[in-house]
C-alpha atoms as a PDB file:
ATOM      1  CA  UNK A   1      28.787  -5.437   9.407  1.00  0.00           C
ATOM      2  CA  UNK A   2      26.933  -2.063   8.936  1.00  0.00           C
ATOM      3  CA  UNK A   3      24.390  -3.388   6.748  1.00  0.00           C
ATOM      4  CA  UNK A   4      23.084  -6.194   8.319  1.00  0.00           C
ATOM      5  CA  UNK A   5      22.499  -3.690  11.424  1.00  0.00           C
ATOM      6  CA  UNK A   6      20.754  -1.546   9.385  1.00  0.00           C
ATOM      7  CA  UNK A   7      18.298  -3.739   7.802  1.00  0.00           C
ATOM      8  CA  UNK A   8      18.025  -5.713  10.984  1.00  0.00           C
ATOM      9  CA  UNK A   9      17.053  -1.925  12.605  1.00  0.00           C
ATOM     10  CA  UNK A  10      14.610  -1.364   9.695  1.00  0.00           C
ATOM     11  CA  UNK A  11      13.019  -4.784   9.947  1.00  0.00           C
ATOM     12  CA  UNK A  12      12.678  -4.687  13.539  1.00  0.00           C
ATOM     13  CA  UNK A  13      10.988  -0.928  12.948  1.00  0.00           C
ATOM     14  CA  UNK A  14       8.619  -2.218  10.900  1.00  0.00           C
ATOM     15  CA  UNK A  15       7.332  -4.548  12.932  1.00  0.00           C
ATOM     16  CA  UNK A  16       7.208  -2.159  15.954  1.00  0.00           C
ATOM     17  CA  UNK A  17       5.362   0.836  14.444  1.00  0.00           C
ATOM     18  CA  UNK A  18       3.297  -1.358  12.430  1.00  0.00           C
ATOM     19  CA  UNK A  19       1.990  -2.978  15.924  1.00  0.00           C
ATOM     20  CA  UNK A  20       2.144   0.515  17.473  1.00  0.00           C
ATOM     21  CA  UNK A  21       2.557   3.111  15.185  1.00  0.00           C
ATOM     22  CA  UNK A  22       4.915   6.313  15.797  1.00  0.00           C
ATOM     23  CA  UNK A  23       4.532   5.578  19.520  1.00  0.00           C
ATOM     24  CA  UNK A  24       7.157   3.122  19.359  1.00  0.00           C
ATOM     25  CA  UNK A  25      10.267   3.746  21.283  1.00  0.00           C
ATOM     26  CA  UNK A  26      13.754   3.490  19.635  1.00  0.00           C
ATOM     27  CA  UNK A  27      14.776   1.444  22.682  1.00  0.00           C
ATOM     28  CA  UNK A  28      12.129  -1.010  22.172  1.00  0.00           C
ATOM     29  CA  UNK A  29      13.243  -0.715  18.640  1.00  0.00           C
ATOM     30  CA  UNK A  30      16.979  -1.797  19.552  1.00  0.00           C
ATOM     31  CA  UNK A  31      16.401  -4.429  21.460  1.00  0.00           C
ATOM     32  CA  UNK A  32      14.009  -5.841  18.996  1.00  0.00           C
ATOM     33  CA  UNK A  33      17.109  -5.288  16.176  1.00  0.00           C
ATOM     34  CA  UNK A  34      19.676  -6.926  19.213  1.00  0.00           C
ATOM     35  CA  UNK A  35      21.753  -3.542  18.899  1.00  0.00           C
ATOM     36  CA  UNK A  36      22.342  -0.907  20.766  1.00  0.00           C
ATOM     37  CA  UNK A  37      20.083   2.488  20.799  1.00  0.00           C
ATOM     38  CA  UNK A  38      23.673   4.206  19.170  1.00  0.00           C
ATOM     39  CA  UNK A  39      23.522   1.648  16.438  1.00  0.00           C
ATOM     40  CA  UNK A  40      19.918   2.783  15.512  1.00  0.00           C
ATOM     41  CA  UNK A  41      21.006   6.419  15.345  1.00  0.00           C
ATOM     42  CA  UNK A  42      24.336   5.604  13.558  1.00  0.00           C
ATOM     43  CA  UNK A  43      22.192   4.582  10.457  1.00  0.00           C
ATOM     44  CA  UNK A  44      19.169   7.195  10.987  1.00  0.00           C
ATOM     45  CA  UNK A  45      19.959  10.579  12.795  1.00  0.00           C
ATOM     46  CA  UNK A  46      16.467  11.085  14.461  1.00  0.00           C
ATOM     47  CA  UNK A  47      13.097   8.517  14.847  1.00  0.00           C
ATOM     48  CA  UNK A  48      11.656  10.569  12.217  1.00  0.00           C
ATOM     49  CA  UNK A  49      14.641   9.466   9.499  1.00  0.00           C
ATOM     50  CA  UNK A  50      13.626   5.653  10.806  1.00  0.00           C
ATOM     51  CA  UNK A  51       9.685   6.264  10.246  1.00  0.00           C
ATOM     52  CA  UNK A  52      10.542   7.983   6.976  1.00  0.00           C
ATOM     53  CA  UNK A  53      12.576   5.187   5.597  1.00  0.00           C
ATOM     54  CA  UNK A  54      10.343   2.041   7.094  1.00  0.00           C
ATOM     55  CA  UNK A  55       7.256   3.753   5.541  1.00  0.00           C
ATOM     56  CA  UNK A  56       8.703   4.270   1.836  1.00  0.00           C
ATOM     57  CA  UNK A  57       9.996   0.361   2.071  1.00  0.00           C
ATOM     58  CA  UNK A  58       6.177  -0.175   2.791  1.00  0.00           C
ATOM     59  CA  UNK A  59       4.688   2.018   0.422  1.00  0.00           C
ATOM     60  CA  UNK A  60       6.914  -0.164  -2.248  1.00  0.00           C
ATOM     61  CA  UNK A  61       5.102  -3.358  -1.400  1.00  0.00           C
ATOM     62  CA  UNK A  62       1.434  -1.658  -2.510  1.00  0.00           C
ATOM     63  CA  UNK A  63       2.609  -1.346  -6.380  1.00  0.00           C
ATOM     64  CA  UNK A  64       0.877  -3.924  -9.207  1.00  0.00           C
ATOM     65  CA  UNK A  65       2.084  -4.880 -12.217  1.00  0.00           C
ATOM     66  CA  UNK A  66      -0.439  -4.160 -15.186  1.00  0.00           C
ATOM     67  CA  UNK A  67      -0.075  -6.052 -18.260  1.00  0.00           C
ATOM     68  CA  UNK A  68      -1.827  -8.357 -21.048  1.00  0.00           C
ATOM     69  CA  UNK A  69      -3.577  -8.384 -24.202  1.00  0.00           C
ATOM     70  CA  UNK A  70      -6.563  -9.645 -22.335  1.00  0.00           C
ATOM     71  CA  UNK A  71      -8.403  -6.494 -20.599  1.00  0.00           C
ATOM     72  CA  UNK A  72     -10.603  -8.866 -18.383  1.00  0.00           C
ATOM     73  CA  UNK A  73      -6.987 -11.120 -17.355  1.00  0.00           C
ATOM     74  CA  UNK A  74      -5.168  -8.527 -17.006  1.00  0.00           C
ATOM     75  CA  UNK A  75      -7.550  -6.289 -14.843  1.00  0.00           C
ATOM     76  CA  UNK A  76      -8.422  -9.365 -12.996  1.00  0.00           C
ATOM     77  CA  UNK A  77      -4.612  -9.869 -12.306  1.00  0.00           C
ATOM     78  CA  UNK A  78      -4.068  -6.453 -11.460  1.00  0.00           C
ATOM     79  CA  UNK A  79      -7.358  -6.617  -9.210  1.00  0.00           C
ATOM     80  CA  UNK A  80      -6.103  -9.816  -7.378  1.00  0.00           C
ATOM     81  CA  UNK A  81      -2.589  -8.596  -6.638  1.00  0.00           C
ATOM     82  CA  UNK A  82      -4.288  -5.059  -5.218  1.00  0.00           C
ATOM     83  CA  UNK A  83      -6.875  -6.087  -3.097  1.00  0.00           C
ATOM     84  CA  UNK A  84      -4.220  -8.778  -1.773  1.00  0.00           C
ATOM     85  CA  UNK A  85      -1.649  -5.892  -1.178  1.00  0.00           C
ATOM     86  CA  UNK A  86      -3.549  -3.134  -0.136  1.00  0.00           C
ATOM     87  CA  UNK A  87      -6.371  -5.480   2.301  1.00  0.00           C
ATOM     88  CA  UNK A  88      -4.102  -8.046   3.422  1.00  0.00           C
ATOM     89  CA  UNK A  89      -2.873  -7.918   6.653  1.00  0.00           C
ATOM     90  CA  UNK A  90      -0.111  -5.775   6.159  1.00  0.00           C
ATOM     91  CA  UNK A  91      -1.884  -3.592   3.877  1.00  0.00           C
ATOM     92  CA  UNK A  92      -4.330  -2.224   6.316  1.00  0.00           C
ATOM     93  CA  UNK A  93      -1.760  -2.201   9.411  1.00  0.00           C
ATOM     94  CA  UNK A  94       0.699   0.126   7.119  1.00  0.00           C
ATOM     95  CA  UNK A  95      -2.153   1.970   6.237  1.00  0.00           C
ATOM     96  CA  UNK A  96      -3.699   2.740   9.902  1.00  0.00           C
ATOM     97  CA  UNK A  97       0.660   2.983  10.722  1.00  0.00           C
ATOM     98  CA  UNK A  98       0.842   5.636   8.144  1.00  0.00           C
ATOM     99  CA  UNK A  99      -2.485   8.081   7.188  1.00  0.00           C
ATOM    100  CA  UNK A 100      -2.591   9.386  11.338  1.00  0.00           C
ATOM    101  CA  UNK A 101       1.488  10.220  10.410  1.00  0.00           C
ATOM    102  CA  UNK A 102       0.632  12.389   7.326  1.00  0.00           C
ATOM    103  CA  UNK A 103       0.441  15.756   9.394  1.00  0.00           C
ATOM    104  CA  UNK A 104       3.618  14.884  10.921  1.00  0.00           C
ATOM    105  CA  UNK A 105       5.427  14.256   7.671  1.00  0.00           C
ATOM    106  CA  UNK A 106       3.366  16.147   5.052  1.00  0.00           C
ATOM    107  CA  UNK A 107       6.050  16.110   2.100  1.00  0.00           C
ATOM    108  CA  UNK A 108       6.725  12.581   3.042  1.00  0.00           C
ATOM    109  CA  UNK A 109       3.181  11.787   2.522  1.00  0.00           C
ATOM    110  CA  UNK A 110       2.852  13.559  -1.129  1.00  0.00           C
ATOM    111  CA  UNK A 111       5.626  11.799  -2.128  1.00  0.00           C
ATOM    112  CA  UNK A 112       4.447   8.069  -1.341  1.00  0.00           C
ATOM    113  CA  UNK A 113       1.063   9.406  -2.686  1.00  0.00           C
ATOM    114  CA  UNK A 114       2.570   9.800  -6.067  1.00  0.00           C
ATOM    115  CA  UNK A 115       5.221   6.904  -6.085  1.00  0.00           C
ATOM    116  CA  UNK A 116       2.280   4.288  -4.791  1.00  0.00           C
ATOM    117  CA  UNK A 117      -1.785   5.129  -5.187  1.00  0.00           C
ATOM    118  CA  UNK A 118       0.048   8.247  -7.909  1.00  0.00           C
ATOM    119  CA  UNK A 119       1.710   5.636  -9.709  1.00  0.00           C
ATOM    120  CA  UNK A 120      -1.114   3.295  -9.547  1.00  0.00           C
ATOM    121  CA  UNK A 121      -3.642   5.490 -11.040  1.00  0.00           C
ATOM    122  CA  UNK A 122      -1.050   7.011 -13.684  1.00  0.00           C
ATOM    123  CA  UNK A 123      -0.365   3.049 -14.706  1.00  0.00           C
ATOM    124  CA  UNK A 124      -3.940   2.477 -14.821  1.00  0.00           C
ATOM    125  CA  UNK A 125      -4.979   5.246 -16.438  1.00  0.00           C
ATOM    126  CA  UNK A 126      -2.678   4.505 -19.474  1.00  0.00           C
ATOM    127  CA  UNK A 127      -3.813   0.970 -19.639  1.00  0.00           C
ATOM    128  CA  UNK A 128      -7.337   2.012 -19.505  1.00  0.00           C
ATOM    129  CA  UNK A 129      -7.210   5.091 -22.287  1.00  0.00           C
ATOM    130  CA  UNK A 130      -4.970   2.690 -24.178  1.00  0.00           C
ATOM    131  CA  UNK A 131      -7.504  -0.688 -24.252  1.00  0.00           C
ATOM    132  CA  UNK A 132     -10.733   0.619 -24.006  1.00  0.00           C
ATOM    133  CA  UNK A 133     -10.542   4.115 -25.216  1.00  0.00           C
ATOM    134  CA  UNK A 134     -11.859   6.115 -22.307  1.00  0.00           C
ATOM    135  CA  UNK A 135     -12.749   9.730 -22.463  1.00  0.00           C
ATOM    136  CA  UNK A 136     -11.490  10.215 -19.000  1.00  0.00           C
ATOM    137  CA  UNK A 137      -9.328   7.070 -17.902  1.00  0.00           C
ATOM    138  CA  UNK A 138      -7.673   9.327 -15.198  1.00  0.00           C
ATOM    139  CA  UNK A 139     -11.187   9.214 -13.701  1.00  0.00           C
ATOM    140  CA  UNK A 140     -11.698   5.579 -14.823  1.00  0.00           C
ATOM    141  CA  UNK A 141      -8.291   4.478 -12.685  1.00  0.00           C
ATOM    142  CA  UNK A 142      -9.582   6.194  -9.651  1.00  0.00           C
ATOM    143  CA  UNK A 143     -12.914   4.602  -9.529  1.00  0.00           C
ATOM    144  CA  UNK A 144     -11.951   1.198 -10.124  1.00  0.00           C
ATOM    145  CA  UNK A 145      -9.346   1.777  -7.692  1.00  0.00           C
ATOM    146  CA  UNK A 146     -12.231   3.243  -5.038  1.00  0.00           C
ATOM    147  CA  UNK A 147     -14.300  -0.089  -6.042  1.00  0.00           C
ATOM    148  CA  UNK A 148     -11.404  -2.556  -5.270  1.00  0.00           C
ATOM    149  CA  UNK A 149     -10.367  -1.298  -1.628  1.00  0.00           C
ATOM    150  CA  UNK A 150     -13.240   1.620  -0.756  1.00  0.00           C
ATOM    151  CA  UNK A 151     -15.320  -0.262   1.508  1.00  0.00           C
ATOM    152  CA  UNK A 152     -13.791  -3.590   2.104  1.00  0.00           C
ATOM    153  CA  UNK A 153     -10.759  -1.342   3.647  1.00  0.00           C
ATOM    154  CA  UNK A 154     -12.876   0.336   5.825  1.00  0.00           C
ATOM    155  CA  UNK A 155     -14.599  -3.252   6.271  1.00  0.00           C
ATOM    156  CA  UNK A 156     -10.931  -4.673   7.784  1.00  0.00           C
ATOM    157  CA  UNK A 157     -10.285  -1.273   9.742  1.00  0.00           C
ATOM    158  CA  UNK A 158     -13.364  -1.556  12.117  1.00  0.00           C
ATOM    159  CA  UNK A 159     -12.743  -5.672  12.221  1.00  0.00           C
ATOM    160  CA  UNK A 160     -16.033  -5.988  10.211  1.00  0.00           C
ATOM    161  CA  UNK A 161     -16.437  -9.666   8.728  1.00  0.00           C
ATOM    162  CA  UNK A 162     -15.856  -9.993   5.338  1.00  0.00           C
ATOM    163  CA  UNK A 163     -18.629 -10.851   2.561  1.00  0.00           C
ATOM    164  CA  UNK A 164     -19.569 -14.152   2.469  1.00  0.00           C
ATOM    165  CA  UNK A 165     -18.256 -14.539  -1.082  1.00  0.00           C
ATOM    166  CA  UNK A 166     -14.693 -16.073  -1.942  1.00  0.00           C
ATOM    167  CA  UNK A 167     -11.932 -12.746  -2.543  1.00  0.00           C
ATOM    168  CA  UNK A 168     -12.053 -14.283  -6.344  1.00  0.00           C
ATOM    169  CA  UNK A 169     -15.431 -14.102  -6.904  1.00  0.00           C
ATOM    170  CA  UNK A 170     -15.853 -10.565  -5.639  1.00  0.00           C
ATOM    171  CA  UNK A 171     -12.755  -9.427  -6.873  1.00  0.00           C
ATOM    172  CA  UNK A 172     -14.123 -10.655 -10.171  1.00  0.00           C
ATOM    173  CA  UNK A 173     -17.563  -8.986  -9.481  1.00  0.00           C
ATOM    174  CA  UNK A 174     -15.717  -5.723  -9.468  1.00  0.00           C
ATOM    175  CA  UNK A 175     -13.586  -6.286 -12.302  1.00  0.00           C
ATOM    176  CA  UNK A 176     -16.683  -7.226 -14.490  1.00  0.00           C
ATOM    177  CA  UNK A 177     -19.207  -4.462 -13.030  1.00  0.00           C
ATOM    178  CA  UNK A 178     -16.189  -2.075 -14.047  1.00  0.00           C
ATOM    179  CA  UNK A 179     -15.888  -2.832 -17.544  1.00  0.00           C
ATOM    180  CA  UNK A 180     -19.457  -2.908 -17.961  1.00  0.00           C
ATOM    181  CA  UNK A 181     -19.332   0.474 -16.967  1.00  0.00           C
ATOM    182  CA  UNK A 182     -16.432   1.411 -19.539  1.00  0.00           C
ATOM    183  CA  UNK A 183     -16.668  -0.874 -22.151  1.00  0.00           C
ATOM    184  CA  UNK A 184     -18.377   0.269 -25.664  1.00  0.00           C
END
């Protein structure tokens, strides 16, 4: 039975500092799991342990597979599943949950940097330096990156209405500006 309470405690935490960040009280995180306040402490010692593990189970959700023959298809692929991830809904509530956290839990923070937007440029950087030959695809990787969730994050932060074109077409707009950029 010590499972189920612990991912019910973890689900319930996620929900709770995603709608109000670290202010969120382990009681209120309880009741929300339907177990006692010991029950939450039984499976994480502190509310820092909790907010440590509910943030690396959402930093898992931002990763993109990269694949293909294609470099268009697959960077349009990879672009889609991004921007969906990282601008959807719970993309930009785990992201305002998490960046005012990062003083609080500093090596916490360089480590989902490298296992998420790390791992992301790393993955893209190969794919990159490996399809279209790119002096500097580490550089490459970061600025496509920057172009697919840059201002349209900072759009969905502040509530700002989004562009009046369809997420394909401007996902697909990036993608193409991109490899006119890169390609040779």
């Amino acid at each position: 039975m010590a499972l189920p309470h612990r991912d019910r405690v973890l689900r319930a935490a996620t929900t709770s500092f995603l709608a109000r960040g670290y202010g969120s009280s382990v009681d209120d995180i309880a009741r929300r799991a339907g177990v006692a306040k010991q029950t939450v402490y039984h499976h994480f010692p502190s509310k820092d342990e909790l907010f440590k593990e509910v943030a690396r189970e959402l930093a898992k959700h931002l990763l993109v597979e990269l694949s293909g023959d294609d470099v268009r298809e697959s960077l349009l692929r990879f672009a889609q599943g991004y921007r969906k991830r990282a601008l959807g809904p719970q993309g930009i509530a785990t992201f305002r949950t998490l960046v005012p956290e990062v003083p609080r839990f500093r090596a916490l923070a360089r480590t989902m940097y490298a296992n998420t937007a790390g791992e992301l440029v790393r993955r893209l950087a190969e794919f990159l330096g490996h399809k279209l030959r790119i002096e500097d695809p580490e550089f490459a990787a970061e600025m496509l990156l920057g172009m697919l969730a840059g201002h349209d994050r900072i759009k969905r932060l502040f509530g700002v209405a989004a562009s009046a074109e369809s997420e394909a077409q401007r996902t697909a707009r990036i993608v193409d500006r991109f490899l006119r950029a890169f390609q040779s």
